[in-house]
C-alpha atoms as a PDB file:
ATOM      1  CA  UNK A   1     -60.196   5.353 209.572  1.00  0.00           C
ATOM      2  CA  UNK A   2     -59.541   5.552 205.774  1.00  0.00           C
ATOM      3  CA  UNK A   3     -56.996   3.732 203.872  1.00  0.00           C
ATOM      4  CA  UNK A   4     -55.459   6.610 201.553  1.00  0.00           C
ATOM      5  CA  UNK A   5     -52.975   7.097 198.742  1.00  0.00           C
ATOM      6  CA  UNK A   6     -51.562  10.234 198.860  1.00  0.00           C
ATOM      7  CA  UNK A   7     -49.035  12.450 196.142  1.00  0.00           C
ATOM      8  CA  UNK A   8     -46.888  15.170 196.886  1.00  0.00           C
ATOM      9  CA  UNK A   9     -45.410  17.600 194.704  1.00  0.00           C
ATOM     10  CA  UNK A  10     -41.383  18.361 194.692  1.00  0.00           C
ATOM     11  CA  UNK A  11     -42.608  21.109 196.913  1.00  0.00           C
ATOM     12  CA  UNK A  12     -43.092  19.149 199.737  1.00  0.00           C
ATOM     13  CA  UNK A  13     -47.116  19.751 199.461  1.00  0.00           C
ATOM     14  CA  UNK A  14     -49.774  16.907 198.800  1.00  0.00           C
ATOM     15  CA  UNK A  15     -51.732  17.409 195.860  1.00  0.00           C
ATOM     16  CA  UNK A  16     -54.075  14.537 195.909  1.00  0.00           C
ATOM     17  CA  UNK A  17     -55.712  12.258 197.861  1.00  0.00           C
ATOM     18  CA  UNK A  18     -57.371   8.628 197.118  1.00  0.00           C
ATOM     19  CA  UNK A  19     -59.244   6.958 199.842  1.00  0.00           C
ATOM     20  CA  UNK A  20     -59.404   3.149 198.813  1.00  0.00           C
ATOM     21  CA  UNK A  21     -63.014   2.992 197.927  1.00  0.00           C
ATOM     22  CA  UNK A  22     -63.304  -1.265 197.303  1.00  0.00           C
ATOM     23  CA  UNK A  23     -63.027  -2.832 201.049  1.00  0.00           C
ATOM     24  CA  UNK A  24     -61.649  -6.561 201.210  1.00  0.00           C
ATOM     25  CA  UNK A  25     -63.669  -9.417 202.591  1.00  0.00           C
ATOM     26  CA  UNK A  26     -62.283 -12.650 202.007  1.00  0.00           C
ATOM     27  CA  UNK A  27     -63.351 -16.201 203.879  1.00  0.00           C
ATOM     28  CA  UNK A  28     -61.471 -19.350 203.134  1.00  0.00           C
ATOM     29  CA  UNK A  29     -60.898 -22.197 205.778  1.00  0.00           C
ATOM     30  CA  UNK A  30     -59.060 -20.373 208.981  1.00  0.00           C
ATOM     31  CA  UNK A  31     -58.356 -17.051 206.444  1.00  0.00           C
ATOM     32  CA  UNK A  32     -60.805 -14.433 207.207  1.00  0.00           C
ATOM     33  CA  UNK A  33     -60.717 -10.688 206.565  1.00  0.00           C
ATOM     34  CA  UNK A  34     -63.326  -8.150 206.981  1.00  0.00           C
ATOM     35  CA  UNK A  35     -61.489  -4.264 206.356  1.00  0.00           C
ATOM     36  CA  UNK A  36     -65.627  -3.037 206.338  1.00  0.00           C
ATOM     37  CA  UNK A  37     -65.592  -3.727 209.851  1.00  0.00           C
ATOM     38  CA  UNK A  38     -62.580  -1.003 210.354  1.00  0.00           C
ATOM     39  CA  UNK A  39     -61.973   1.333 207.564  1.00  0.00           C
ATOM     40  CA  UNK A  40     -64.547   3.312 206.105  1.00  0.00           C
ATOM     41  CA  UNK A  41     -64.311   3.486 202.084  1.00  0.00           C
ATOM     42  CA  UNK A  42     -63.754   6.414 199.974  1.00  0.00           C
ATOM     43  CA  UNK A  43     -66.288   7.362 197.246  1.00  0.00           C
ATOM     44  CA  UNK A  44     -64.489   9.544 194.827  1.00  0.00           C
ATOM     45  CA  UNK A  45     -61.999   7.852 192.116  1.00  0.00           C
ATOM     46  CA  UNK A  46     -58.745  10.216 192.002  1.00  0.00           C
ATOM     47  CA  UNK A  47     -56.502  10.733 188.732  1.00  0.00           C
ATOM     48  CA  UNK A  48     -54.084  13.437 188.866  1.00  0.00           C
ATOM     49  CA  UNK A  49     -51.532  15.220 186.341  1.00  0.00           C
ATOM     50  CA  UNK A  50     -48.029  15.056 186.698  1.00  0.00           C
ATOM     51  CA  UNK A  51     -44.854  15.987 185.039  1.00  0.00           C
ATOM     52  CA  UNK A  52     -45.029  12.184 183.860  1.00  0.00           C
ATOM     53  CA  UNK A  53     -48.183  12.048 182.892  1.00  0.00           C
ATOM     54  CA  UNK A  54     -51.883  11.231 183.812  1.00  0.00           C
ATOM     55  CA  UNK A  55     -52.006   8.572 186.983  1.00  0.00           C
ATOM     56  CA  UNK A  56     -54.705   6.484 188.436  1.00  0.00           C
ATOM     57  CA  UNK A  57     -54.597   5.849 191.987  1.00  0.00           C
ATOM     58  CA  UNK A  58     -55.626   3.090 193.448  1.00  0.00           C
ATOM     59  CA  UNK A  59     -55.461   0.655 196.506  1.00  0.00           C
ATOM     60  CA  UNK A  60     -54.867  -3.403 196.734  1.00  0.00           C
ATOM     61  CA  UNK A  61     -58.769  -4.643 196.197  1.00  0.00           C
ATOM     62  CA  UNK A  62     -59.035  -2.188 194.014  1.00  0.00           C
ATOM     63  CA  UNK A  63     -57.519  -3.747 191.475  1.00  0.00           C
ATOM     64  CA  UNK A  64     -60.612  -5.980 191.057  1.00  0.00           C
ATOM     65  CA  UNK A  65     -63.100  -3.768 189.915  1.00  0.00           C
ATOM     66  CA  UNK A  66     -61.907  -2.825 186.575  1.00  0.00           C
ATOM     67  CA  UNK A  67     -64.771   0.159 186.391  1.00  0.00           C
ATOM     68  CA  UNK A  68     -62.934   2.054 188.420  1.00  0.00           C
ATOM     69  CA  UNK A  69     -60.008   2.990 186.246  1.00  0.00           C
ATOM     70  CA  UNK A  70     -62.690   3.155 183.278  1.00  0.00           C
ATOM     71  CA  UNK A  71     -64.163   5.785 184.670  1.00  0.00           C
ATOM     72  CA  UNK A  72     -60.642   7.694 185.062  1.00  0.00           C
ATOM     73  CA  UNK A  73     -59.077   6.520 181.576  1.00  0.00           C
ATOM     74  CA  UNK A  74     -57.436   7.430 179.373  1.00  0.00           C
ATOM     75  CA  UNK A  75     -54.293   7.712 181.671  1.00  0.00           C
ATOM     76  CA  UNK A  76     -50.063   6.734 180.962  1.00  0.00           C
ATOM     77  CA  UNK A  77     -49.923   5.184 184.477  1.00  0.00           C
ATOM     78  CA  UNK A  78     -52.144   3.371 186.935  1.00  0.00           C
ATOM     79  CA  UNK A  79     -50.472   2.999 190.553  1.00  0.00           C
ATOM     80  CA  UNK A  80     -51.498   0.056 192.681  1.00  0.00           C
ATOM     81  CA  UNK A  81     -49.939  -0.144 196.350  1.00  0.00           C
ATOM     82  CA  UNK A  82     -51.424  -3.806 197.956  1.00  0.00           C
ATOM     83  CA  UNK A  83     -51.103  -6.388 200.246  1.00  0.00           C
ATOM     84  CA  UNK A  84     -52.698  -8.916 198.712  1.00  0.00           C
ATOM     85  CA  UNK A  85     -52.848 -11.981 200.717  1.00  0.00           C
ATOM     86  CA  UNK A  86     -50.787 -15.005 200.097  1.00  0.00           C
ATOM     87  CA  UNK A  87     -53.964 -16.697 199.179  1.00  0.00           C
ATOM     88  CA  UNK A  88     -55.488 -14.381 196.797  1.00  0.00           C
ATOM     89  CA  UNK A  89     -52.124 -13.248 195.218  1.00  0.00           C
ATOM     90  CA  UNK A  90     -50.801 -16.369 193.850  1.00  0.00           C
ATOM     91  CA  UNK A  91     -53.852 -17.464 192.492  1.00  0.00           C
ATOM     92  CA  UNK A  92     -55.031 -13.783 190.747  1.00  0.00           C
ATOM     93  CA  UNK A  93     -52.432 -10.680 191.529  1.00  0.00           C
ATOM     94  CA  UNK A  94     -50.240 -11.320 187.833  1.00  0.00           C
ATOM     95  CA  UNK A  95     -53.405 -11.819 186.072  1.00  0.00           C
ATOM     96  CA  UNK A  96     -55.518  -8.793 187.175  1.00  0.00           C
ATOM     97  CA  UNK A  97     -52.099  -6.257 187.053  1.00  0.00           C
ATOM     98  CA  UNK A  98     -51.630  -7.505 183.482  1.00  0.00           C
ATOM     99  CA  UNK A  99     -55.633  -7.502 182.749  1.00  0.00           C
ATOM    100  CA  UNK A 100     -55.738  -3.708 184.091  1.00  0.00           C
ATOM    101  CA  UNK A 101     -52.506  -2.023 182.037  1.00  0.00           C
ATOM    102  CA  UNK A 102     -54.001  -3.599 178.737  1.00  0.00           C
ATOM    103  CA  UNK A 103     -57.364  -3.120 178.694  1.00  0.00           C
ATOM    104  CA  UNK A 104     -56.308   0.750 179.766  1.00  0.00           C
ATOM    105  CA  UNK A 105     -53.586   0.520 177.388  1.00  0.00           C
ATOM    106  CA  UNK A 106     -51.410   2.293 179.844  1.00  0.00           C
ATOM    107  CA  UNK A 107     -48.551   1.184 182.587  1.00  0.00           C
ATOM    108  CA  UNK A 108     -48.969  -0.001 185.323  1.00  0.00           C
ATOM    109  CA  UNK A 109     -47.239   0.132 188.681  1.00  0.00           C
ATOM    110  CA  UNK A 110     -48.248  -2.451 191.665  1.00  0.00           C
ATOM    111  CA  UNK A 111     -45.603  -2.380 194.806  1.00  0.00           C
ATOM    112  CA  UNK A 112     -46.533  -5.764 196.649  1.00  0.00           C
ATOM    113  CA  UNK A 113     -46.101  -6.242 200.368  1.00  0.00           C
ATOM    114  CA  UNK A 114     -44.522  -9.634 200.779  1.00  0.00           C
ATOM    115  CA  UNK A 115     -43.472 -12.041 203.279  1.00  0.00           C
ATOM    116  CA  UNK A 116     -44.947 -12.875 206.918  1.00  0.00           C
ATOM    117  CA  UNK A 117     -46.354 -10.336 209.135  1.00  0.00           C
ATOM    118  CA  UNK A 118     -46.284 -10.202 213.123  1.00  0.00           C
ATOM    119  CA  UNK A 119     -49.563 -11.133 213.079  1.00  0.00           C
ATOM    120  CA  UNK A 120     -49.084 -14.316 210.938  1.00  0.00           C
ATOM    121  CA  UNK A 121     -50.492 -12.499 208.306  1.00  0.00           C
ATOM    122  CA  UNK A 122     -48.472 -13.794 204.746  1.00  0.00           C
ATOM    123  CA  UNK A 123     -48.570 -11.814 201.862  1.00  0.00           C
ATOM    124  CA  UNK A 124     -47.767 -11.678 198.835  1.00  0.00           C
ATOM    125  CA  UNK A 125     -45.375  -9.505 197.099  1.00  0.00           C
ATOM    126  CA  UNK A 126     -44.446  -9.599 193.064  1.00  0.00           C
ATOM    127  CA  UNK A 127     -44.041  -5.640 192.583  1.00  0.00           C
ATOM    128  CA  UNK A 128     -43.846  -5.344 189.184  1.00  0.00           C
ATOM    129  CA  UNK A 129     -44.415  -2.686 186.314  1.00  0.00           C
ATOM    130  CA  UNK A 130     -46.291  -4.009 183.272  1.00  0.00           C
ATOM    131  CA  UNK A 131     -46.428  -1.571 179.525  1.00  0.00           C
ATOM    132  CA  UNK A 132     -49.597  -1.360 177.931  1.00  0.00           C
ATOM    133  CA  UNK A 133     -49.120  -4.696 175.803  1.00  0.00           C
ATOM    134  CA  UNK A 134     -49.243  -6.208 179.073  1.00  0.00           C
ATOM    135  CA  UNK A 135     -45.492  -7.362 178.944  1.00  0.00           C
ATOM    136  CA  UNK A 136     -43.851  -7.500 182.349  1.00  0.00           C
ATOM    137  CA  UNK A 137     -41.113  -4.801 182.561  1.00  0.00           C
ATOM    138  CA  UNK A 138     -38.810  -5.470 186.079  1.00  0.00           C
ATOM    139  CA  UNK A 139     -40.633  -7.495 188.878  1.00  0.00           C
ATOM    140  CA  UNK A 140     -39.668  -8.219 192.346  1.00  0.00           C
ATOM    141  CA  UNK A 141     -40.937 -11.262 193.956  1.00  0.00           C
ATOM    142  CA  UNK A 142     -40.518 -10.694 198.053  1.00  0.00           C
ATOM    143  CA  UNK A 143     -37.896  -8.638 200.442  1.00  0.00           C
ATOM    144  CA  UNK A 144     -36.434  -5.033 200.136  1.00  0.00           C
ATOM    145  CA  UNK A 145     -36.303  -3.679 196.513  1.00  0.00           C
ATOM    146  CA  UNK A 146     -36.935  -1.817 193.488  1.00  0.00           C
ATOM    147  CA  UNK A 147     -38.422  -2.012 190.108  1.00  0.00           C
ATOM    148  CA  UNK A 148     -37.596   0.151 187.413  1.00  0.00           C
ATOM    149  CA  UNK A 149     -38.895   0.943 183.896  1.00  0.00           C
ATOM    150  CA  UNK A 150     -39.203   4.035 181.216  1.00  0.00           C
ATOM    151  CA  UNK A 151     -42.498   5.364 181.078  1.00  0.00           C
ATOM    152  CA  UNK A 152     -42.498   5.876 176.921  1.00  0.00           C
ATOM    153  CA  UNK A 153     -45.604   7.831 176.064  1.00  0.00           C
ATOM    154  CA  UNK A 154     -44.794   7.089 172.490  1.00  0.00           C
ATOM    155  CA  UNK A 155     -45.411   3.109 172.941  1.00  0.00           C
ATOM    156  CA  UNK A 156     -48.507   4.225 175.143  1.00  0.00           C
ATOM    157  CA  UNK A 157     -49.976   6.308 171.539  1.00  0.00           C
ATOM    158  CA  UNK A 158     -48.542   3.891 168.786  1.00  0.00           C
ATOM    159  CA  UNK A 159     -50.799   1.018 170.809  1.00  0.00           C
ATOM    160  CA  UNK A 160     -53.568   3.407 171.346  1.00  0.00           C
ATOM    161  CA  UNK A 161     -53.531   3.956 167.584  1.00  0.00           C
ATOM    162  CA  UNK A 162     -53.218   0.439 166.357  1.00  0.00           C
ATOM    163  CA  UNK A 163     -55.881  -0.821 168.660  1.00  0.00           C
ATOM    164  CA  UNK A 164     -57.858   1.522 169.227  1.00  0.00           C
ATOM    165  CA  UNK A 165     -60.388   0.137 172.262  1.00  0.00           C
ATOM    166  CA  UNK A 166     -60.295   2.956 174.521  1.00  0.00           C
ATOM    167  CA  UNK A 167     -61.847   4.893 171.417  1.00  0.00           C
ATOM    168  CA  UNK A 168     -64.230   2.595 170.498  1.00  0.00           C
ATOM    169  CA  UNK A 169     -65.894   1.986 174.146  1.00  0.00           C
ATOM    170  CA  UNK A 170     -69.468   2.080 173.918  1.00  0.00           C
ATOM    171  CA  UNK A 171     -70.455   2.318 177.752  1.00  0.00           C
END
């Protein structure tokens, strides 16, 4: 079993595929979670062109290994579906989403599973799109709901320009 993102086109017909490649494992008092034991990872980072631009897929744990969207940049958009635990995601969700859309000087999209699951399970929510300054667009904390923002390409070049990092990576 794979955990995958996948895109469709208006056609109807799927276009790419990202299997989460980073696998959870997280110990804490009575929190434990081990997705190695279940899903097997992915190995290929995905990026694929759209009518809105260049976008970075990427699942939950993901989101901690900053290499992987290196390896994919320079893109307008970086999309991170999670369920990051309760735990985890009050402590370091905000932080990394923010850390990610800077450093890649793009946007960033994270849609955030929240509440209590059947299995006890709590997670933690906070969808939220975040501009390549880092400033938080729209944000939804927990429950049904949406978050909305303009992808401005002009923004994403006029910060590309006056700080130039992407352009001056070394590695």
């Amino acid at each position: 079993m794979r955990n995958a993102s996948l895109v469709f086109n208006p056609a109807g017909e799927c276009v790419a595929r990202y299997d989460k490649i980073h696998l959870f494992g997280f110990r804490k008092d009575d929190e434990s979670y081990d997705e190695a034991s279940f899903i097997e990872p992915g190995d290929m980072p995905v990026a694929v062109d759209t009518p809105f631009g260049k976008i970075a897929l990427s699942i939950c744990y993901d989101l901690r290994f900053p290499e992987l969207y290196r390896v994919l940049a320079p893109v307008d958009l970086i999309l991170v579906p999670a369920a990051f635990t309760e735990t985890t995601g009050k402590a370091h969700w905000e932080i990394l989403l923010r850390a990610r859309a800077i450093e890649n000087q793009c946007y960033l999209l994270a849609v955030g599973q929240g509440g209590r699951h059947e299995n006890g399970r709590m997670t933690h929510g906070n969808s939220m799109i975040i501009d390549p300054w880092g400033d938080i667009l729209d944000r939804k904390l927990k429950g049904p709901g949406v978050v909305i923002a303009d992808l401005d390409h002009q923004r994403i070049a006029d910060i590309r320009a006056s700080l130039p990092a992407l352009a001056h990576r070394k590695l």
